[in-house]
C-alpha atoms as a PDB file:
ATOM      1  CA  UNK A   1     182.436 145.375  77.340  1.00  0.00           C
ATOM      2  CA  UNK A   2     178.819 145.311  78.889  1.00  0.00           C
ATOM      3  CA  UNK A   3     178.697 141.469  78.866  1.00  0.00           C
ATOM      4  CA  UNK A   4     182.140 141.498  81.145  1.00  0.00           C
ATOM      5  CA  UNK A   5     180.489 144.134  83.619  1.00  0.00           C
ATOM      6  CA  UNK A   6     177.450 141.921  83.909  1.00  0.00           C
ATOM      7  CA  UNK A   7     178.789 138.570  84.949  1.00  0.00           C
ATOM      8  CA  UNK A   8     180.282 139.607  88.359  1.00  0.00           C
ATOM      9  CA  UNK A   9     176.700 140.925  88.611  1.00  0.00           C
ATOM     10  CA  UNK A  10     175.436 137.716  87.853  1.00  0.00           C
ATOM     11  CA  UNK A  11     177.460 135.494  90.351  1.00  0.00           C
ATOM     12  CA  UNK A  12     176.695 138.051  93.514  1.00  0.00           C
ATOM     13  CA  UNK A  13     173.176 137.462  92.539  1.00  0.00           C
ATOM     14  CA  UNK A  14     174.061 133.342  93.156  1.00  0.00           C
ATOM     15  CA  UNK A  15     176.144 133.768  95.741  1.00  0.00           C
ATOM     16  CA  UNK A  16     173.158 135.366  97.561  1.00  0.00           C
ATOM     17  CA  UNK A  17     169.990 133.164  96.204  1.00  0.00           C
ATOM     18  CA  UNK A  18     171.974 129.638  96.662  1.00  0.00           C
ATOM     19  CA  UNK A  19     172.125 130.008 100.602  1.00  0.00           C
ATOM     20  CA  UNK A  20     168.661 130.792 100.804  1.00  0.00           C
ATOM     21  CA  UNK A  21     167.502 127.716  98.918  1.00  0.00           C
ATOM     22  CA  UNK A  22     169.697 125.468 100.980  1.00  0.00           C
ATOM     23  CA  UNK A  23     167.864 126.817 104.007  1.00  0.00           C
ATOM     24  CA  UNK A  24     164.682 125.913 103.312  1.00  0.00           C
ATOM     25  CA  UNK A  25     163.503 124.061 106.343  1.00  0.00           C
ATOM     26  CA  UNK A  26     162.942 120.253 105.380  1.00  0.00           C
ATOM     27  CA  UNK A  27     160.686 119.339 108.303  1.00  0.00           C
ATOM     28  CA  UNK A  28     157.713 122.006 109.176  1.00  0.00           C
ATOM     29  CA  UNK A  29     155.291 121.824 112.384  1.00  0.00           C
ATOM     30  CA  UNK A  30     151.493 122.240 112.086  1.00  0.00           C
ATOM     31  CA  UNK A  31     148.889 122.418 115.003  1.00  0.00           C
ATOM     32  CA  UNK A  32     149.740 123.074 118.729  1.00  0.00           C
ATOM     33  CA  UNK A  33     146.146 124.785 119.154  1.00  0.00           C
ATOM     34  CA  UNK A  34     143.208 123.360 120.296  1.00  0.00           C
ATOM     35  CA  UNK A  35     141.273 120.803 118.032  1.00  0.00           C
ATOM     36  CA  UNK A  36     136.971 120.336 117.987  1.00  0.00           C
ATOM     37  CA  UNK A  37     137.303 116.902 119.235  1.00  0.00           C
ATOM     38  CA  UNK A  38     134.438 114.753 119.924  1.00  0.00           C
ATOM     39  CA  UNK A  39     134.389 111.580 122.186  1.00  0.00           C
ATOM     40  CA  UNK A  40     131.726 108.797 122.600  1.00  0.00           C
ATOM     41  CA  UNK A  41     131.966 106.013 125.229  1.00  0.00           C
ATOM     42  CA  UNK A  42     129.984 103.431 127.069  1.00  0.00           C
ATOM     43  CA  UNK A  43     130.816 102.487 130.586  1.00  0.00           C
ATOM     44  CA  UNK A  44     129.719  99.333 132.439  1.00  0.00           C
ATOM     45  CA  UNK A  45     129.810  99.177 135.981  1.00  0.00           C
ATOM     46  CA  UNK A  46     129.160  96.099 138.308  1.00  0.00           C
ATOM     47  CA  UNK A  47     127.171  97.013 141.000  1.00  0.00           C
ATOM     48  CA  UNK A  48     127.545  94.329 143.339  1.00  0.00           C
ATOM     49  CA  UNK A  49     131.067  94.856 142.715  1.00  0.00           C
ATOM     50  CA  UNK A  50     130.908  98.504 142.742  1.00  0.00           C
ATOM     51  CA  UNK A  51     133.920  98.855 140.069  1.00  0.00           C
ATOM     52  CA  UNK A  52     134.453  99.258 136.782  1.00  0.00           C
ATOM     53  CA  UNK A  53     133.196  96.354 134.323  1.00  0.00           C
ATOM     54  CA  UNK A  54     134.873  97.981 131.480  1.00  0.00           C
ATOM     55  CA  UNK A  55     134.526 100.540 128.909  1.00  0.00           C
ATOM     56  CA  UNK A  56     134.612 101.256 125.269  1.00  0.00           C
ATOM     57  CA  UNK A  57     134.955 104.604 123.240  1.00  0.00           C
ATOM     58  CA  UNK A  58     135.605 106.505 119.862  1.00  0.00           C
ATOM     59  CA  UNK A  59     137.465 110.143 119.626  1.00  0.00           C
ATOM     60  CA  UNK A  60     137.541 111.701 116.722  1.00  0.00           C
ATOM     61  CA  UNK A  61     138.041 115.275 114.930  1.00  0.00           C
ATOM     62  CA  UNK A  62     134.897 117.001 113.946  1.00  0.00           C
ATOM     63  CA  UNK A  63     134.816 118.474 110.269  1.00  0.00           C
ATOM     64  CA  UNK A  64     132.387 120.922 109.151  1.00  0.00           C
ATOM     65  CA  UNK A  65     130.250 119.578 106.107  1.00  0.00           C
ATOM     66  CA  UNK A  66     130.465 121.901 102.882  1.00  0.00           C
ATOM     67  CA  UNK A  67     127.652 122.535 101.103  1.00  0.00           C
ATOM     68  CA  UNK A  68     129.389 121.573  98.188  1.00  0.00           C
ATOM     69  CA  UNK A  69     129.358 118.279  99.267  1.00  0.00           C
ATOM     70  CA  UNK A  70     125.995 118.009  98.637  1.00  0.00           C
ATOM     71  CA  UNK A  71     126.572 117.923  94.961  1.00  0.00           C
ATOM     72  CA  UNK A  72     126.518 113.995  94.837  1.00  0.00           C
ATOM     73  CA  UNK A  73     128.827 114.087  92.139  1.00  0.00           C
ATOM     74  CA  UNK A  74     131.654 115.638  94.433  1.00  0.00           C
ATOM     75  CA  UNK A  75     130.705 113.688  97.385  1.00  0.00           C
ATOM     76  CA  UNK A  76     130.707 110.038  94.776  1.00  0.00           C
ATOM     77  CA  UNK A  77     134.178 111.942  93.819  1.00  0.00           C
ATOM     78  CA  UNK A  78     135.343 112.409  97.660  1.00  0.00           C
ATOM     79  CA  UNK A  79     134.246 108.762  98.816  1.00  0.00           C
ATOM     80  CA  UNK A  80     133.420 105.925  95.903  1.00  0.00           C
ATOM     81  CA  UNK A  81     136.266 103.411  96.252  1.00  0.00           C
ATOM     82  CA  UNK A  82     137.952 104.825  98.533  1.00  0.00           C
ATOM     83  CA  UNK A  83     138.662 104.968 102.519  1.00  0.00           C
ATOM     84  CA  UNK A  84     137.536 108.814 104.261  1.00  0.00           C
ATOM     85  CA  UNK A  85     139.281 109.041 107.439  1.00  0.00           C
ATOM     86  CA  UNK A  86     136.362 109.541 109.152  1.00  0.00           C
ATOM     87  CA  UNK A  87     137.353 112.532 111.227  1.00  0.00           C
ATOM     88  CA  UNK A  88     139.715 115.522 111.370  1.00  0.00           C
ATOM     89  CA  UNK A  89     143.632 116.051 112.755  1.00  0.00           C
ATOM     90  CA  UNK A  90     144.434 113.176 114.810  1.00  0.00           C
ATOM     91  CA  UNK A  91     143.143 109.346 113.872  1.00  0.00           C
ATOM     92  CA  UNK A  92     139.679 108.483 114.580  1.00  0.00           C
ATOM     93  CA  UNK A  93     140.346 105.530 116.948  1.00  0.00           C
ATOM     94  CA  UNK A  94     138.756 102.917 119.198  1.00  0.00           C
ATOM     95  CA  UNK A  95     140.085 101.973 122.484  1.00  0.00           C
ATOM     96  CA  UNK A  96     138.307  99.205 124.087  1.00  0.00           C
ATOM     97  CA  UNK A  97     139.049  96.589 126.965  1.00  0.00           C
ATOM     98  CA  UNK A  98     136.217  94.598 126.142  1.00  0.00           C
ATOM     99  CA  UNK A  99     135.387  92.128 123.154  1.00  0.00           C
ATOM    100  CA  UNK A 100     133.047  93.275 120.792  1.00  0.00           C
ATOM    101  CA  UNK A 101     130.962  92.246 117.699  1.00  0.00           C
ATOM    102  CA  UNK A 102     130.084  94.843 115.747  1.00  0.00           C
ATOM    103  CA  UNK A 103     128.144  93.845 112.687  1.00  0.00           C
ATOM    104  CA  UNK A 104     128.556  90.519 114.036  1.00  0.00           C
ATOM    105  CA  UNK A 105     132.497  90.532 112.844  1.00  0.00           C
ATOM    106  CA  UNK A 106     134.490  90.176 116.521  1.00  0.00           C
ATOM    107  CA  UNK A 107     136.710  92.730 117.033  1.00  0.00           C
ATOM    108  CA  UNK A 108     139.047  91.993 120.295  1.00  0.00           C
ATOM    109  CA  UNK A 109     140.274  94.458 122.734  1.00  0.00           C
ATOM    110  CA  UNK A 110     142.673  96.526 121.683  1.00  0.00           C
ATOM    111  CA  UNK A 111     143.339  99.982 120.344  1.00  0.00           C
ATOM    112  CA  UNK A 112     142.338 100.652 116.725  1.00  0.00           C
ATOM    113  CA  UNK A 113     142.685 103.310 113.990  1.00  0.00           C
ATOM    114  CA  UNK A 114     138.919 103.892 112.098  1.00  0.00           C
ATOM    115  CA  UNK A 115     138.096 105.151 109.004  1.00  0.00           C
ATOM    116  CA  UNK A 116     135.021 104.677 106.621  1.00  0.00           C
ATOM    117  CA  UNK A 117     135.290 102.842 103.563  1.00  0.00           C
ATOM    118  CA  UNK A 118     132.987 103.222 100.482  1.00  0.00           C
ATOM    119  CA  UNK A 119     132.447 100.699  97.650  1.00  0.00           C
ATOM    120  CA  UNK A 120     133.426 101.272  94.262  1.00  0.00           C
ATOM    121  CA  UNK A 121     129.824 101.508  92.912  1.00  0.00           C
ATOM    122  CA  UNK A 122     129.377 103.461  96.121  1.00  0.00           C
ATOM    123  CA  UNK A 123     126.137 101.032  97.293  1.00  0.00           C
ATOM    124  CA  UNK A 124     128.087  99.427 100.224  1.00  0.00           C
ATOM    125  CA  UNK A 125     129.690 101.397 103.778  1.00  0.00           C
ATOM    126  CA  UNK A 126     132.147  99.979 105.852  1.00  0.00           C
ATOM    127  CA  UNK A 127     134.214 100.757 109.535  1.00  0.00           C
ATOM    128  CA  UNK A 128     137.829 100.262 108.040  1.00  0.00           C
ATOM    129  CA  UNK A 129     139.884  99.275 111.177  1.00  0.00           C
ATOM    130  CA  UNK A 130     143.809  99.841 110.570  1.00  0.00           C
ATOM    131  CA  UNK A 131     146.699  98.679 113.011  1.00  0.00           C
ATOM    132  CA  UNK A 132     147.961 101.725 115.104  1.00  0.00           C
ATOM    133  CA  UNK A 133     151.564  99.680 115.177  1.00  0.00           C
ATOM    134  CA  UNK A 134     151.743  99.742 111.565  1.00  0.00           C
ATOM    135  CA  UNK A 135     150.476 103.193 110.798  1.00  0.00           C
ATOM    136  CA  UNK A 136     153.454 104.656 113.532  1.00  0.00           C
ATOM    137  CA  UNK A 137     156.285 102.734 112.562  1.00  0.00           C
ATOM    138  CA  UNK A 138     155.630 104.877 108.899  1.00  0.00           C
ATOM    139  CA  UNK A 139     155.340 108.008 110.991  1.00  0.00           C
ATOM    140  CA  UNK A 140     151.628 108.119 108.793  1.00  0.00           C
ATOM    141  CA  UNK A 141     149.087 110.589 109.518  1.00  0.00           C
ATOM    142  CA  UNK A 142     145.062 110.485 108.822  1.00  0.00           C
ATOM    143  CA  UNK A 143     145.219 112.571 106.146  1.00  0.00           C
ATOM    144  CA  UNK A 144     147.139 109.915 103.866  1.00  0.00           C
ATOM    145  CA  UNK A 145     144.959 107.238 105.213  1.00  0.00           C
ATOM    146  CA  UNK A 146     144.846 106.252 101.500  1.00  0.00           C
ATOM    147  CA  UNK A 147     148.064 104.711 102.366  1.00  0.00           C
ATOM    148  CA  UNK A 148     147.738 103.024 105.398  1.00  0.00           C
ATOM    149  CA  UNK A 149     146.700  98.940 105.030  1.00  0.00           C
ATOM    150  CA  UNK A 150     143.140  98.154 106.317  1.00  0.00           C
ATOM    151  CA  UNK A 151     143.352  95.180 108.724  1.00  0.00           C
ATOM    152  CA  UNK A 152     139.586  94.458 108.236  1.00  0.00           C
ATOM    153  CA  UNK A 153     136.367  96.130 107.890  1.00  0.00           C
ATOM    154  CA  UNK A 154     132.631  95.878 109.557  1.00  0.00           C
ATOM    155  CA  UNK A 155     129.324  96.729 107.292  1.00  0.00           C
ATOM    156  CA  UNK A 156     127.752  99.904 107.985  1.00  0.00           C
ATOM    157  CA  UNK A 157     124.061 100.427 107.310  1.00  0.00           C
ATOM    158  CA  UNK A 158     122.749 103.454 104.831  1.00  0.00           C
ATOM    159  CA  UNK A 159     120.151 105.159 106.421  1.00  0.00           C
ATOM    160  CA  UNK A 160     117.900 108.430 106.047  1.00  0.00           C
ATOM    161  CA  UNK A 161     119.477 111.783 107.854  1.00  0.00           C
ATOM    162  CA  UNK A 162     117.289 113.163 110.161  1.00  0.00           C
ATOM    163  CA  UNK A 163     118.251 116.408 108.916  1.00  0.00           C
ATOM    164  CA  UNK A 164     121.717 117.581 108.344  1.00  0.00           C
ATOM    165  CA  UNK A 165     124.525 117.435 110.287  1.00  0.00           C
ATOM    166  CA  UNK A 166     126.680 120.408 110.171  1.00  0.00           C
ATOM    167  CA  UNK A 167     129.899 118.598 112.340  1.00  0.00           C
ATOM    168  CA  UNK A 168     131.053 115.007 111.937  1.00  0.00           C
ATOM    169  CA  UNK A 169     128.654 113.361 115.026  1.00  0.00           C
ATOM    170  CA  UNK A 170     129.457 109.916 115.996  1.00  0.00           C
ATOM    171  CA  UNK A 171     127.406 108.344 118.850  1.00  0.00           C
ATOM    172  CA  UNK A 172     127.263 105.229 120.939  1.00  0.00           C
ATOM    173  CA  UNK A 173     122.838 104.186 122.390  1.00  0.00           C
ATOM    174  CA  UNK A 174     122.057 101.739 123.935  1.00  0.00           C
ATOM    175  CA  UNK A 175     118.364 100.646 125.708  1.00  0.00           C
ATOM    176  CA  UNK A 176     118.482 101.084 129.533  1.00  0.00           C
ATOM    177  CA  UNK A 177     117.164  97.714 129.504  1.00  0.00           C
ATOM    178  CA  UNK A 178     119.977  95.967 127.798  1.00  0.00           C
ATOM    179  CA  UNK A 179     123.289  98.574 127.485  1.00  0.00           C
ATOM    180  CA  UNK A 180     125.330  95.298 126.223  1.00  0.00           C
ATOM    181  CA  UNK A 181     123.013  96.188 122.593  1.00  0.00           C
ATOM    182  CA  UNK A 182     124.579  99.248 121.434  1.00  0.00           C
ATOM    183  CA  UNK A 183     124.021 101.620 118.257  1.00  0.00           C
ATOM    184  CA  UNK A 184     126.924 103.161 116.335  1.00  0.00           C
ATOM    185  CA  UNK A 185     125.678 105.954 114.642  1.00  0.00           C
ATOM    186  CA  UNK A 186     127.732 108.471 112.244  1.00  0.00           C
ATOM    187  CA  UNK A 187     126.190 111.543 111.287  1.00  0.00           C
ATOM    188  CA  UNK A 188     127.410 113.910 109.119  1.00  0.00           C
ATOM    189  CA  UNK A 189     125.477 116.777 106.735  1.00  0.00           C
ATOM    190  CA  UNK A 190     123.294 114.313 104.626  1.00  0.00           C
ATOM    191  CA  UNK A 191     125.150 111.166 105.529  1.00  0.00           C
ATOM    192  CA  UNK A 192     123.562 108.560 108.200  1.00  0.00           C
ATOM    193  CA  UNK A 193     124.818 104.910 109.085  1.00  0.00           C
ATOM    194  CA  UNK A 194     124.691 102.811 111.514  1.00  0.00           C
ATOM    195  CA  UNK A 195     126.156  99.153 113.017  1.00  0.00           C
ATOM    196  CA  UNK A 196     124.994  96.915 115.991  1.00  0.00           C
ATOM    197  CA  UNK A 197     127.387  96.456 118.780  1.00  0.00           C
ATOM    198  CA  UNK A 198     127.790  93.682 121.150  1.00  0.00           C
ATOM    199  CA  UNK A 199     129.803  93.959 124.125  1.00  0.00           C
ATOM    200  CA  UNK A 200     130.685  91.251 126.062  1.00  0.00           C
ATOM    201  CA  UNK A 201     130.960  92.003 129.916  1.00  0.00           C
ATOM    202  CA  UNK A 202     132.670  89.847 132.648  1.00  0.00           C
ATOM    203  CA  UNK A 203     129.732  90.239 135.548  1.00  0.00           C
END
């Protein structure tokens, strides 16, 4: 007798949970608020002209470094054969109008994703440069860079931190002397690299 009282019991109990499963939102947003973003960027400018020459520059999102990053088993874990994105939210990205060497590879004007690629034995940096077209049309975001196809990469060079940096800091110098020479330099808690750039500039 208790067995038939139950299953009525039973099906409200469906009929209630089974239109609250079905909806479950299938798309969620995220962000809206305002993002630590950083920007670098040279600027030439012809002065017999007195315009523009052109102009170069990297955004990116800032992350905090962990001190548990330090640990260089989780960092080798975090980066050794693999591509970091180099940033935070939105792509890292490069937007130039000028042709560029950097590392001596030519890189042509354009817009580009960046991210940082390690070696598998981890000895070896690189600037991982991914097509913006490509990474849209699959409606990708940075954090799945893992995903997205590298076009090509630049070396970067491994060097000592001068201290550490507690936000992703990436930086374009250049001597007054000769601004076409410039420095890339990434910074971020122990990690330091750097890569010559060469811009070439219609005068």
């Amino acid at each position: 007798m208790k067995i038939h009282l139950l299953a009525p019991a039973a099906l409200l109990v469906l009929a209630v949970t089974a239109p609250a499963q079905q909806t479950k939102p299938t798309i969620i947003g995220e962000g809206g608020g305002v993002d630590d973003y950083g920007s670098t960027r040279v600027l030439y400018w012809n002065t017999k002209a007195d315009s523009s020459a052109g102009q170069f520059a990297i955004n990116y999102g800032r992350p905090v470094w962990k001190e548990d990053y330090e640990d260089p088993a989780k960092f080798d874990a975090m980066t050794k054969g693999k591509v970091w994105r180099m940033g935070k939210n939105f792509w890292t990205n490069l937007d130039t109008c000028l042709p560029l060497k950097i590392s001596g590879k030519s890189v042509a004007p354009g817009y580009y994703y960046l991210g940082l690629q390690r070696s598998q034995d981890g000895a070896n940096w690189s600037l991982a440069f991914i097509d913006p077209a490509k990474v849209r049309s699959a409606h990708g975001d940075a954090f799945e860079i893992q995903k997205a196809e590298v076009e090509f990469t630049v070396p970067m060079t491994l060097g000592k931190a001068q201290g550490v940096a507690e936000k992703l800091t990436i930086t374009l110098s250049y001597p007054e002397a000769s601004p076409k020479k410039v420095t890339l330099k990434v910074a971020w808690g122990n990690l330091a690299l750097t890569a010559p750039i060469e811009a070439t500039v219609p005068e």
